[in-house]
C-alpha atoms as a PDB file:
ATOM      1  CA  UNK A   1     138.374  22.443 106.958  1.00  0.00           C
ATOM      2  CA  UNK A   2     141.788  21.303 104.706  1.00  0.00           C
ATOM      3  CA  UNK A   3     139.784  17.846 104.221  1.00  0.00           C
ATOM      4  CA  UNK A   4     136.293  19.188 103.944  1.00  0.00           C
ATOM      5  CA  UNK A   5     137.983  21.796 100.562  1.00  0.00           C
ATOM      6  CA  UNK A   6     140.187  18.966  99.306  1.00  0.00           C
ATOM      7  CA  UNK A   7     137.313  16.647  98.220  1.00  0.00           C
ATOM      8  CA  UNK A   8     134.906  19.408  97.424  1.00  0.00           C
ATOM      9  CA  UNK A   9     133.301  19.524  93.888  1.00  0.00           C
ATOM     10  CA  UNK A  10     134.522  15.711  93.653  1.00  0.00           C
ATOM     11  CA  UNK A  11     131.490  12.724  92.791  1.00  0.00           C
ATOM     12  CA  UNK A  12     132.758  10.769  95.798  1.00  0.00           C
ATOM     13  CA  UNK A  13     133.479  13.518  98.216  1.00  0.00           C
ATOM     14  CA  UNK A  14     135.108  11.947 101.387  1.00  0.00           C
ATOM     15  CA  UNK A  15     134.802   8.407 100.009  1.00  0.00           C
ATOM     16  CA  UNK A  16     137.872   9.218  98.358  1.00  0.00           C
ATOM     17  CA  UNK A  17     140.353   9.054 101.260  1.00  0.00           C
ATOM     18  CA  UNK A  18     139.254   5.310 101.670  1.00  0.00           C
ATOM     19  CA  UNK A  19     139.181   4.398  98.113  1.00  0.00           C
ATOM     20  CA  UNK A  20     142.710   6.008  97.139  1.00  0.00           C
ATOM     21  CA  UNK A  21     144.652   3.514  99.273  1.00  0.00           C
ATOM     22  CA  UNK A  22     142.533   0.563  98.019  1.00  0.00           C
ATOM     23  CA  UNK A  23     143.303   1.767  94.307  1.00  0.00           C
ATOM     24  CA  UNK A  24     146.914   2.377  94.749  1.00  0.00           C
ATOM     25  CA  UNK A  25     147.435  -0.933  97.050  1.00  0.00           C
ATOM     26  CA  UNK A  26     145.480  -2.779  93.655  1.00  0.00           C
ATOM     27  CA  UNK A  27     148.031  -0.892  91.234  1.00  0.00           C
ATOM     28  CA  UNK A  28     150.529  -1.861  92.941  1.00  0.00           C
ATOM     29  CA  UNK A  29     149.976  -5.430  93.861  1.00  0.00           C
ATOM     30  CA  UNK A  30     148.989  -6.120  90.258  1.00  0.00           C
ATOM     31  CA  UNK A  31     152.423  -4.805  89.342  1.00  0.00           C
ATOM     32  CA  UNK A  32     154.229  -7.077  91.305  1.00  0.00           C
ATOM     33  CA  UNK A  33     152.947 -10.047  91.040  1.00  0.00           C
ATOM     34  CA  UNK A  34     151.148 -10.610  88.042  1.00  0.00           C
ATOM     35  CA  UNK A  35     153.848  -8.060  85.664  1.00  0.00           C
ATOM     36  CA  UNK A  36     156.877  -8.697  87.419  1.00  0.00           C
ATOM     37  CA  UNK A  37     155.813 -12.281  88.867  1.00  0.00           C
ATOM     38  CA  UNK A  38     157.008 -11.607  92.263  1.00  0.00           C
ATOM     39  CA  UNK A  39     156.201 -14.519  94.651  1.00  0.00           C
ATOM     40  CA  UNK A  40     156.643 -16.108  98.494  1.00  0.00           C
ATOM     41  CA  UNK A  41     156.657 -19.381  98.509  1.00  0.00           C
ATOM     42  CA  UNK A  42     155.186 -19.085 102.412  1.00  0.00           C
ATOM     43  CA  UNK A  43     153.088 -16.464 101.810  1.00  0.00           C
ATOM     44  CA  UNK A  44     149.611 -16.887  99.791  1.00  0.00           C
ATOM     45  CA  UNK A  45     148.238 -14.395  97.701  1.00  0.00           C
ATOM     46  CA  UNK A  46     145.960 -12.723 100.511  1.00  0.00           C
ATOM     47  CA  UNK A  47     148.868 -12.337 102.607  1.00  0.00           C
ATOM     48  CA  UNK A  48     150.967 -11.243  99.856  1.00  0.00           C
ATOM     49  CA  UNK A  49     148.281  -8.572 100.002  1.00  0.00           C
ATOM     50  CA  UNK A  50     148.746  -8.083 103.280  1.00  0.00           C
ATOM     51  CA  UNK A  51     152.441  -7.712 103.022  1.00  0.00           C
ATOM     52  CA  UNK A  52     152.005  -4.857  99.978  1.00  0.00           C
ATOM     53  CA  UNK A  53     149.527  -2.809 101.878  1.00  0.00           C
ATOM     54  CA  UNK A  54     151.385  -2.709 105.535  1.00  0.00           C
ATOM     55  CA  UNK A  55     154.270  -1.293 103.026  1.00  0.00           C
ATOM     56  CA  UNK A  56     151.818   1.049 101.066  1.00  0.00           C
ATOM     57  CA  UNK A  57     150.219   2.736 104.021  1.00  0.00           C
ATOM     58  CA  UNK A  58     153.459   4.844 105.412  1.00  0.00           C
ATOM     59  CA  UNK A  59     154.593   5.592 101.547  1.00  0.00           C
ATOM     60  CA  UNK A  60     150.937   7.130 100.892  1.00  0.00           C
ATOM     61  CA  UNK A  61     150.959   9.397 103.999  1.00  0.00           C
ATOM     62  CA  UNK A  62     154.594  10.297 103.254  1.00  0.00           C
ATOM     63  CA  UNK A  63     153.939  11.436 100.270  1.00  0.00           C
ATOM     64  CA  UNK A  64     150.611  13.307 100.885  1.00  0.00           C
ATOM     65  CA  UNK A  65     152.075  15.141 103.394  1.00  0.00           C
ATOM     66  CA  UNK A  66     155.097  16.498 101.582  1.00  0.00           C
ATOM     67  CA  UNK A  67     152.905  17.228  98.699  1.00  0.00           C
ATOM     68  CA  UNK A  68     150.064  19.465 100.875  1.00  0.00           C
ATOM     69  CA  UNK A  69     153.038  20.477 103.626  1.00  0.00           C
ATOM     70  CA  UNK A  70     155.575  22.099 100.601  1.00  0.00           C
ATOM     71  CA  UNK A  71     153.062  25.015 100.357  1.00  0.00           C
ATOM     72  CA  UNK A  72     151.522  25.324 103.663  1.00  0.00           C
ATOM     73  CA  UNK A  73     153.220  28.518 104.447  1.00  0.00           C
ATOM     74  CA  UNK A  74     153.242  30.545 101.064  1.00  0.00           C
ATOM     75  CA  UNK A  75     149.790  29.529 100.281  1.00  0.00           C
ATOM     76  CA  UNK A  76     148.438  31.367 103.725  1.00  0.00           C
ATOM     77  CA  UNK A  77     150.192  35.136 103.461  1.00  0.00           C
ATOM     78  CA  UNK A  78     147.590  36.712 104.649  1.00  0.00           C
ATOM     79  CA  UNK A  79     147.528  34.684 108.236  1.00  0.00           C
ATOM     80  CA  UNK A  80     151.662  34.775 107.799  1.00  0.00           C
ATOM     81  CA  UNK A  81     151.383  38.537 107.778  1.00  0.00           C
ATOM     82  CA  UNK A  82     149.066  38.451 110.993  1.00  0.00           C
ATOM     83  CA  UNK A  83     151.404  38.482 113.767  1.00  0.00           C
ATOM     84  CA  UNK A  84     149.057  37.021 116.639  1.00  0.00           C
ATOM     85  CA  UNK A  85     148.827  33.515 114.244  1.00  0.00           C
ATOM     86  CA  UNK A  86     150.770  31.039 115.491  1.00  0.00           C
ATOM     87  CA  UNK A  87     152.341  29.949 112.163  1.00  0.00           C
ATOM     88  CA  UNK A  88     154.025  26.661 113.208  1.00  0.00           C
ATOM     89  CA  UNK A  89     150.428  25.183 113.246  1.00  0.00           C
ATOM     90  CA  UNK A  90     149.790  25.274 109.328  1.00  0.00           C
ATOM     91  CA  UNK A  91     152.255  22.595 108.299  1.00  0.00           C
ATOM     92  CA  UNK A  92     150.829  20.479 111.206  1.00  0.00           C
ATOM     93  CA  UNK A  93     147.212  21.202 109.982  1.00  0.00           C
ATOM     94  CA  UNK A  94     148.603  19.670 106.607  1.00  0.00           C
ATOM     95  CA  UNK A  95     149.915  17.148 108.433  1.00  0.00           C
ATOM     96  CA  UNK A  96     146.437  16.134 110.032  1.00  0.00           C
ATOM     97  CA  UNK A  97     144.583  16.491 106.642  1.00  0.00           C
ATOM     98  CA  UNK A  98     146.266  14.413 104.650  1.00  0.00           C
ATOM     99  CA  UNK A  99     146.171  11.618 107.625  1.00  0.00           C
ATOM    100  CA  UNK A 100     142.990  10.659 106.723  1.00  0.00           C
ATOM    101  CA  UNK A 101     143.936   8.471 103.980  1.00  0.00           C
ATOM    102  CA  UNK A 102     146.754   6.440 106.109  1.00  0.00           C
ATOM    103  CA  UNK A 103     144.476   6.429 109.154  1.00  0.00           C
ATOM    104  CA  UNK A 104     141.513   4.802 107.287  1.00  0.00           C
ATOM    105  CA  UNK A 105     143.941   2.219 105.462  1.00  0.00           C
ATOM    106  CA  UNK A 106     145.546   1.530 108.515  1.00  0.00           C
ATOM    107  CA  UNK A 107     142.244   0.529 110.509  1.00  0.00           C
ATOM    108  CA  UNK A 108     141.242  -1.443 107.039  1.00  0.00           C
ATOM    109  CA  UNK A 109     144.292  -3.371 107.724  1.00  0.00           C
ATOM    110  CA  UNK A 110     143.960  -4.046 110.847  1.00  0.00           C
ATOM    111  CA  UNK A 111     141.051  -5.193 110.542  1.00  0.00           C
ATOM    112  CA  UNK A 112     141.664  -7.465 107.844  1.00  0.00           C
ATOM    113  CA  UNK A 113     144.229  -9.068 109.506  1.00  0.00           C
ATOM    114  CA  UNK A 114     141.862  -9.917 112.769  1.00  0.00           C
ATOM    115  CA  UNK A 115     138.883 -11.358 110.544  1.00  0.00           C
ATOM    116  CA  UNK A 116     141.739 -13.794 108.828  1.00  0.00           C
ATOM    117  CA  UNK A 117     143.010 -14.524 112.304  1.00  0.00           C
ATOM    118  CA  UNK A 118     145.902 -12.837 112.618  1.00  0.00           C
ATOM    119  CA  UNK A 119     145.977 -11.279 115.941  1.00  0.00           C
ATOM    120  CA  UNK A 120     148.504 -10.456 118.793  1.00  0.00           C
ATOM    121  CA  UNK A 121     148.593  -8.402 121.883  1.00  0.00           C
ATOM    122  CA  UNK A 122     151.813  -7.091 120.186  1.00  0.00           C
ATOM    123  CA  UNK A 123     150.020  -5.970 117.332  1.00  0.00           C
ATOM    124  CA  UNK A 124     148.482  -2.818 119.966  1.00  0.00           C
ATOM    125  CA  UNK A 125     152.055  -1.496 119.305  1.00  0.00           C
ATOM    126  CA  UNK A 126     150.945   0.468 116.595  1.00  0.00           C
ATOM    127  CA  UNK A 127     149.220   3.162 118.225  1.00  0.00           C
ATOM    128  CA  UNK A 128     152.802   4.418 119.794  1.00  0.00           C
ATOM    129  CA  UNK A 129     154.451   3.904 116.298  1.00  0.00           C
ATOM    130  CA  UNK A 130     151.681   5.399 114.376  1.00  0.00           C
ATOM    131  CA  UNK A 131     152.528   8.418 117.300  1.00  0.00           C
ATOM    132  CA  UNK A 132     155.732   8.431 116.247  1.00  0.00           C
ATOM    133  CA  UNK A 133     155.034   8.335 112.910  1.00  0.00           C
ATOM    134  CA  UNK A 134     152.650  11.730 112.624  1.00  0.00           C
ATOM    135  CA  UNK A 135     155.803  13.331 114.695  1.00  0.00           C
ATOM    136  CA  UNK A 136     157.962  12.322 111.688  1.00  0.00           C
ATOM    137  CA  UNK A 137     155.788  13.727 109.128  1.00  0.00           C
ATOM    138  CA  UNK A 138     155.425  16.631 111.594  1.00  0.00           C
ATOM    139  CA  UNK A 139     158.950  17.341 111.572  1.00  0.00           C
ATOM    140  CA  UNK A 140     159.235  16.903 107.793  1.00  0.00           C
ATOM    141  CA  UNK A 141     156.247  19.276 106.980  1.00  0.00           C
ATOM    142  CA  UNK A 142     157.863  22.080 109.172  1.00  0.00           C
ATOM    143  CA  UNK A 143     160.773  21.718 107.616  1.00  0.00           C
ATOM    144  CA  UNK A 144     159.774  21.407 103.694  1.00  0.00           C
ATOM    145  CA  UNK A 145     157.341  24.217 103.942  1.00  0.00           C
ATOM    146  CA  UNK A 146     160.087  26.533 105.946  1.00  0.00           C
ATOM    147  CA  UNK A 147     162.210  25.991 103.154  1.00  0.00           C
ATOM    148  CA  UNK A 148     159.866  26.297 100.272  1.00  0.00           C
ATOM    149  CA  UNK A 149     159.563  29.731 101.616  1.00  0.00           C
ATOM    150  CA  UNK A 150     163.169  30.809 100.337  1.00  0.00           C
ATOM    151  CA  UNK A 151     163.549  28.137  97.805  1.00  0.00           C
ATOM    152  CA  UNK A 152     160.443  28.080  95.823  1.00  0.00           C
ATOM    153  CA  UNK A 153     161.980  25.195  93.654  1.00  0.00           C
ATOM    154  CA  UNK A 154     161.846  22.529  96.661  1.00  0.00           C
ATOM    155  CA  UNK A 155     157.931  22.634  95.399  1.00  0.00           C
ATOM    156  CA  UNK A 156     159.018  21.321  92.115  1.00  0.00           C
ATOM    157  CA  UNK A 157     161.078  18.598  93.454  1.00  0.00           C
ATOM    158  CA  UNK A 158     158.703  17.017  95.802  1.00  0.00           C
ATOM    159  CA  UNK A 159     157.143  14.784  92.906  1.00  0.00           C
ATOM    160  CA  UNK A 160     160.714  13.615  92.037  1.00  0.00           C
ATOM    161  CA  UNK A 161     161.026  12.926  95.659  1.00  0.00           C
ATOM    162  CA  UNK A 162     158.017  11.107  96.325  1.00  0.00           C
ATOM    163  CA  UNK A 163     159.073   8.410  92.797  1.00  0.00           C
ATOM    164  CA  UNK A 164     162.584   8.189  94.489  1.00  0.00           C
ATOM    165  CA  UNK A 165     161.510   7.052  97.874  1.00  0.00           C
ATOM    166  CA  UNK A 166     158.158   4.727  96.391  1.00  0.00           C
ATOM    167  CA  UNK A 167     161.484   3.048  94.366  1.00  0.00           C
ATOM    168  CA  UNK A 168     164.168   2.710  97.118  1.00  0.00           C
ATOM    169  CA  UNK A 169     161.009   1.758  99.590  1.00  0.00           C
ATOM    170  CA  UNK A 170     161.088  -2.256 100.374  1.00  0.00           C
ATOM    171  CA  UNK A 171     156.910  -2.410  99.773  1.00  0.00           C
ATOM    172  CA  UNK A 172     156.624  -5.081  97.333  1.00  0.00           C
ATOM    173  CA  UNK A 173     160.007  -6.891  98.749  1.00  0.00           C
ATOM    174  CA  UNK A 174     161.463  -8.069 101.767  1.00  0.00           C
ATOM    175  CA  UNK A 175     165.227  -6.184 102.887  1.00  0.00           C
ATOM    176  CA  UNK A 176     166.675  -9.993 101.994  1.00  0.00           C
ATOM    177  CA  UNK A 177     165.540  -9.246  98.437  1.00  0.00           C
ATOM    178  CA  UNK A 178     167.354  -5.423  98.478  1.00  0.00           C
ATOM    179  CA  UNK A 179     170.477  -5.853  95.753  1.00  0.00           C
ATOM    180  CA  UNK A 180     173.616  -5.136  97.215  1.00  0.00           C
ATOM    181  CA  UNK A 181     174.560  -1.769  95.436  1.00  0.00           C
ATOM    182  CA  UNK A 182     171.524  -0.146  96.346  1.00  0.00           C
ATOM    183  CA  UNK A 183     171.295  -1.239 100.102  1.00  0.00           C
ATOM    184  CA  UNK A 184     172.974   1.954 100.906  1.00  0.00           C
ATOM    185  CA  UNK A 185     170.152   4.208  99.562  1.00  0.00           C
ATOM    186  CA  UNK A 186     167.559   1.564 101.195  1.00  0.00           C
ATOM    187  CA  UNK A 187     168.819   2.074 104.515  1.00  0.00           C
ATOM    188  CA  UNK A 188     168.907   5.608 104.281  1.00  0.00           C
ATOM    189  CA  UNK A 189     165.731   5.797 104.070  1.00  0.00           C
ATOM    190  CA  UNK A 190     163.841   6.511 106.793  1.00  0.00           C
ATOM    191  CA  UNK A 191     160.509   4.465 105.159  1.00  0.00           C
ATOM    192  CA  UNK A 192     162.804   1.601 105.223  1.00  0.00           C
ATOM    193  CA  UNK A 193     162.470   1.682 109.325  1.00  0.00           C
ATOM    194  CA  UNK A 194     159.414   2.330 109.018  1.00  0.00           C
ATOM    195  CA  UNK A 195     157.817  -0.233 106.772  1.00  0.00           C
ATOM    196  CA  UNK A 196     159.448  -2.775 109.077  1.00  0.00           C
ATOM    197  CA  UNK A 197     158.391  -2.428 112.459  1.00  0.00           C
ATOM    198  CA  UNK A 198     154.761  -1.940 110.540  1.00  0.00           C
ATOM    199  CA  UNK A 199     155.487  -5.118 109.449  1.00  0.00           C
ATOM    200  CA  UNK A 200     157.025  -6.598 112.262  1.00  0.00           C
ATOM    201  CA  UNK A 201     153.848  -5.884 114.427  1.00  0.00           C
ATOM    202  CA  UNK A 202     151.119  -6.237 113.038  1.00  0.00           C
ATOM    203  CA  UNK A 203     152.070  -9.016 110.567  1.00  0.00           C
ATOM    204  CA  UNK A 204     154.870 -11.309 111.962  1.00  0.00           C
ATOM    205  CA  UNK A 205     153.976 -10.305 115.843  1.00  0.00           C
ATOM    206  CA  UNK A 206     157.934  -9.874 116.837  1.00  0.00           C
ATOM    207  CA  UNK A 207     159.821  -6.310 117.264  1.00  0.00           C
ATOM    208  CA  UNK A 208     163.364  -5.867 116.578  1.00  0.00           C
ATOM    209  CA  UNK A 209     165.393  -3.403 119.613  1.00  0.00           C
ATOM    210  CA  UNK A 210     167.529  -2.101 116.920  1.00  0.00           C
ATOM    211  CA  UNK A 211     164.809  -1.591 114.311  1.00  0.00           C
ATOM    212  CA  UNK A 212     162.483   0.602 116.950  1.00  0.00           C
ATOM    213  CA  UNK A 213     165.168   2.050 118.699  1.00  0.00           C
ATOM    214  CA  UNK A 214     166.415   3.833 114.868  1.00  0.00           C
ATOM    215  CA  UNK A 215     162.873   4.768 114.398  1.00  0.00           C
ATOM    216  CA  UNK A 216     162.322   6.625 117.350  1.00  0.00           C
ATOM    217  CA  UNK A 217     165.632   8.117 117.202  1.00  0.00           C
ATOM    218  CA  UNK A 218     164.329   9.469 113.740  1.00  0.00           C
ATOM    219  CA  UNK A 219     161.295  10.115 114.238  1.00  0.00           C
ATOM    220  CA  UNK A 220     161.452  12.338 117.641  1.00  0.00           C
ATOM    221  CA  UNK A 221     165.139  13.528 115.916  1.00  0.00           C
ATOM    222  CA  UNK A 222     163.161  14.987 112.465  1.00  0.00           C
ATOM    223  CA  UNK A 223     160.502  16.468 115.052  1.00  0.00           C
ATOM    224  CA  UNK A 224     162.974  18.438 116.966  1.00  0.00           C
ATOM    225  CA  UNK A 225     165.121  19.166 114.140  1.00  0.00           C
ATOM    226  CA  UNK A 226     161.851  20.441 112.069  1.00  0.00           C
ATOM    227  CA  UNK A 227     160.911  22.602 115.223  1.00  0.00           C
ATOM    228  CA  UNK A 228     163.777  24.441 115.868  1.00  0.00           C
ATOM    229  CA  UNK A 229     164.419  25.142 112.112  1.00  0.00           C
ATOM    230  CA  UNK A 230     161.149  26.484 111.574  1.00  0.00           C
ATOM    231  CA  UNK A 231     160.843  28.520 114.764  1.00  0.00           C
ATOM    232  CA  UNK A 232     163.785  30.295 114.026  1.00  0.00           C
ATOM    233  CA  UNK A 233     162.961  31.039 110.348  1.00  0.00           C
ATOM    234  CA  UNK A 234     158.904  32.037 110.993  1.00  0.00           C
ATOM    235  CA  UNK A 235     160.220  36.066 111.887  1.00  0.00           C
ATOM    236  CA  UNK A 236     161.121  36.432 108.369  1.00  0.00           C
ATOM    237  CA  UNK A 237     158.288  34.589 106.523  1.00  0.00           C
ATOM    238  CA  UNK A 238     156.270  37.225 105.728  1.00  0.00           C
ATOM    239  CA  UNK A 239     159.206  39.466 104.451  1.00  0.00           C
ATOM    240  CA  UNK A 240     159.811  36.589 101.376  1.00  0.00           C
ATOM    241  CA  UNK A 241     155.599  35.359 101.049  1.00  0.00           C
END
């Protein structure tokens, strides 16, 4: 239903969760390389492609899911108010919805890579880390839309959010190319992790222990954390909604 109403009244409909990606990943790319003339000497310009869009496609559902997630709870009082809802499930139904985007890029991808004949066993990997993945966003979209309920202004901050993390993200760059005073704020970031065991399977076919074993740690971590935060604030919802 969340997908069906967000594309409604639109000339495209649908279409639009495939075409976004494609528009942003040409943005993007065009930025890069042709304004700030970023090259790889051993990668050509289709895999440069490549490289940008295996980066683009965990940014774009991070940042469609804090930006439908932040209101999940005060924009349903009425089914906050009804006491037989189970309330937990509209941040993850915001969650789902605005999946569709990074699910269809992420096939598109895939894809690519096979008909250019990149493939690997290893690159089946993904379905686990895509798992872990939606129980990141999971655990992020409990926890923005708990708090949004008592702090109204996290709303306002989520588009200074999403700039902050596309900036400090390595999807145009590899981590050698991440200046020293900023690698703090790089590794912070749990994109960062993410971006690179994307990258690691399903365009260079190798996964690093540490690399996966951080990700999981924060993805399962944010899920849990998310959880018990919001389970413990959803009594009191419908006294501030």
């Amino acid at each position: 239903m969340d997908i069906r109403t967000r594309y409604i009244g639109t000339l495209f409909g649908i279409v639009w969760a495939g075409l976004y990606p494609f528009l942003f990943l040409g943005l993007y790319a065009s930025v890069y390389a042709f304004i700030l003339g970023i090259r790889f000497g051993e990668l050509t310009p289709f895999q440069y492609l490549l490289f940008v869009f295996s980066g683009l496609i965990p940014f774009i559902g991070f940042s469609e899911v804090l930006g439908t997630s932040v209101s999940a709870v005060v924009g349903n009082k009425q089914l906050i108010k009804n006491t037989l809802f189970p309330v937990e499930l509209l941040p993850v139904k915001s969650v789902i919805a605005s999946s569709l985007s990074m699910t269809i890029s992420l096939v598109g991808l895939i894809l690519a890579l096979w008909l250019s004949g990149n493939f690997s066993m290893l690159q089946f990997l993904i379905v686990p880390v895509f798992i872990l993945q939606v129980m990141f966003f999971v655990g992020i979209a409990w926890l923005v839309s708990a708090f949004n309920v008592f702090f109204r202004d996290i709303a306002q901050f989520v588009g200074v959010l999403v700039l902050f993390t596309m900036i400090i993200s390595p999807i145009g760059y590899t981590r050698d190319m991440i200046p020293h005073e900023i690698a703090p704020l790089v590794y912070a970031n749990p994109l960062f992790y993410i971006i690179e065991i994307y990258r690691q399977v399903l365009l260079f076919h190798t996964v690093s222990p540490s690399f996966l074993a951080i990700y999981t740690v924060i993805a399962i971590g944010t899920f849990w954390l998310g959880f018990v935060l919001f389970t413990r604030l959803k009594p009191v919802f419908a006294e501030y909604v």
